[in-house]
Protein backbone atom coordinates (compact mmCIF):
# COMPACT_ATOMS: atom_id res chain seq x y z
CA UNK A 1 23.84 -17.05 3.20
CA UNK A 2 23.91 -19.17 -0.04
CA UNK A 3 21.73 -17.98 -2.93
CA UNK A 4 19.99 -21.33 -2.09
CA UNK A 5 18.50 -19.78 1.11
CA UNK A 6 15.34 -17.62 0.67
CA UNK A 7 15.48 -14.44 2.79
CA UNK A 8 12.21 -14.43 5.09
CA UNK A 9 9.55 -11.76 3.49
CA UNK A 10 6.43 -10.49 4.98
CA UNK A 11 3.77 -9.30 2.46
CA UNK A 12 0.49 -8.43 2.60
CA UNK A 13 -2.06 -6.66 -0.47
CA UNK A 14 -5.11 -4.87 -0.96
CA UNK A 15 -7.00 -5.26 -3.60
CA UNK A 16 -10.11 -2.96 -5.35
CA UNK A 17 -9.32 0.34 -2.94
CA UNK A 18 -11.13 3.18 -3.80
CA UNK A 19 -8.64 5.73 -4.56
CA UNK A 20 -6.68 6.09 -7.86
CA UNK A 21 -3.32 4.59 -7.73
CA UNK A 22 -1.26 7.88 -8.58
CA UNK A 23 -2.32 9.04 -5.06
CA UNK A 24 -1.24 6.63 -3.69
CA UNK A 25 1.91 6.24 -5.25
CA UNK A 26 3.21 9.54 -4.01
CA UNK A 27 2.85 8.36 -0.16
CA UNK A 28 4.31 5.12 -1.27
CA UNK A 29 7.58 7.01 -2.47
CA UNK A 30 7.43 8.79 0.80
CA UNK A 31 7.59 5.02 2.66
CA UNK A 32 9.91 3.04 0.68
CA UNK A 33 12.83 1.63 2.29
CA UNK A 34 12.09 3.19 5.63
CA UNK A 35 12.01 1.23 9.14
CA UNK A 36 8.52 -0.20 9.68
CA UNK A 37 8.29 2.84 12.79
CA UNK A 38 9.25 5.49 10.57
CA UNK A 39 6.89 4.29 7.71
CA UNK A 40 4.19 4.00 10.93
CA UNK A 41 4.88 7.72 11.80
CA UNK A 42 4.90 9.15 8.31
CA UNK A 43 1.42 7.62 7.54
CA UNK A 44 0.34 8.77 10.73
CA UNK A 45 1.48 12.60 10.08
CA UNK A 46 0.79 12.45 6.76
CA UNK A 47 -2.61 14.67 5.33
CA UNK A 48 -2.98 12.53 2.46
CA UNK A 49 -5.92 10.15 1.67
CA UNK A 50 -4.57 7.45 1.12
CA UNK A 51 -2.46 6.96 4.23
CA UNK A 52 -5.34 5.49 6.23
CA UNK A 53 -5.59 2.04 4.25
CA UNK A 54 -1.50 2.10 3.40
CA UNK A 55 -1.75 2.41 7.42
CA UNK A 56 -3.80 -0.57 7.91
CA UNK A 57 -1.97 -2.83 4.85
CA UNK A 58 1.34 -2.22 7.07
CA UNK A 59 -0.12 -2.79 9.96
CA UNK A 60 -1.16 -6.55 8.71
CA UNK A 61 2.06 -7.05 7.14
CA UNK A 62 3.66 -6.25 10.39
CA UNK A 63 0.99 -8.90 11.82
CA UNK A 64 1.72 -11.19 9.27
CA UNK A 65 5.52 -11.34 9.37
CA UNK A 66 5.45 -12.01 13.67
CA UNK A 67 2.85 -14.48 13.45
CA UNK A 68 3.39 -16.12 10.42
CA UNK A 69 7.70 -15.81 9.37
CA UNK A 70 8.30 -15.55 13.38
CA UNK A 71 10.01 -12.14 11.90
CA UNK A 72 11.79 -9.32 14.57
CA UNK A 73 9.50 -7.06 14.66
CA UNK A 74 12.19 -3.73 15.35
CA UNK A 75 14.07 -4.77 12.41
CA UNK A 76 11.86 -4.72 9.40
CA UNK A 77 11.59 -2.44 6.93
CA UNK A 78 9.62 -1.67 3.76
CA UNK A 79 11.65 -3.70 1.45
CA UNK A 80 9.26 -3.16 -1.81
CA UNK A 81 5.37 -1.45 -1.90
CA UNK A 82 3.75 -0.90 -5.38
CA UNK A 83 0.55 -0.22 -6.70
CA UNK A 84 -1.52 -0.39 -9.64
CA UNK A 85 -4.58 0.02 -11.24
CA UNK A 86 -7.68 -2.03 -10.76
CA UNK A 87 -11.22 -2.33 -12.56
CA UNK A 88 -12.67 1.59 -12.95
CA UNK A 89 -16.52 2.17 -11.84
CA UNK A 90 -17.89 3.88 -14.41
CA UNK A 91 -20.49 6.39 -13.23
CA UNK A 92 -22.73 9.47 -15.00
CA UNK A 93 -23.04 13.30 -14.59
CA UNK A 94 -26.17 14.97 -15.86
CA UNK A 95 -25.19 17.80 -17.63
CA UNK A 96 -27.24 20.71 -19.39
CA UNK A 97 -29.33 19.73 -22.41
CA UNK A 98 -29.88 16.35 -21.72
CA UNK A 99 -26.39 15.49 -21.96
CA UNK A 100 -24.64 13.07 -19.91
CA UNK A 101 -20.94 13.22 -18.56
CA UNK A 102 -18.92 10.40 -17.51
CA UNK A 103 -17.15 10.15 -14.10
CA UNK A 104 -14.49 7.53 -13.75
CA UNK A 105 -13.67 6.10 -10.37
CA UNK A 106 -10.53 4.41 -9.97
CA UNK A 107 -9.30 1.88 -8.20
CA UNK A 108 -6.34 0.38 -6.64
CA UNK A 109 -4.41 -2.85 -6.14
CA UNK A 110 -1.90 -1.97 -3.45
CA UNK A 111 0.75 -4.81 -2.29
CA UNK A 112 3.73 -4.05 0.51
CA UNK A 113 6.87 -6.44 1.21
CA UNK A 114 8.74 -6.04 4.64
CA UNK A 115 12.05 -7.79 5.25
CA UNK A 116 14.48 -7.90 8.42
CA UNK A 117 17.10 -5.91 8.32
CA UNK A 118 20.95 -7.20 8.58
């Protein structure tokens, strides 16, 4: 394959999820470069919280690379996933004497590539 020729990639992204992005970085390390069933499994049997929308984003990538690249589904793999911080909701503790505390809640901006394998 020439340079010329673009390599098929499946992607897929969410954006403003409700968990802060170094949480789910660590699960993304876990996934990277592994066969789309293997990444399926280790989300699966994985206790942390941010598996369950990592599940769903591969899931669509998955969907998208079938329908959209006509893409083998038993070859892919997770070629690239990153993450990174979105806008933080800003919310406020009452604390004693009158005070107030600030909570920050973070979010994330997840996006996931899958290619075919060779």
């Amino acid at each position: 394959m020439s340079d010329k020729e673009m390599v098929p990639v499946a992607t897929a992204k969410a954006t403003y999820i409700r968990i802060a992005p170094r949480k789910v970085q660590i699960v993304l390390d876990l996934i990277r470069n592994q066969p789309v069933e293997k990444a399926m499994a280790i989300l699966k049997y994985t206790p942390k919280a941010a598996c369950e929308p990592l599940e769903k984003l591969l899931k669509s990538a998955i969907a998208n690379a079938e329908n959209n690249n006509n893409m083998d589904v038993d070859r892919l793999y997770v070629a690239e996933c990153s993450v990174s911080q979105g806008p933080t909701l800003k919310r406020i503790r009452p604390r004693a004497q009158g005070r107030a505390y600030r909570i920050n809640k973070k979010t994330s901006h997840i996006s996931l590539v899958l290619k075919e394998a060779e």
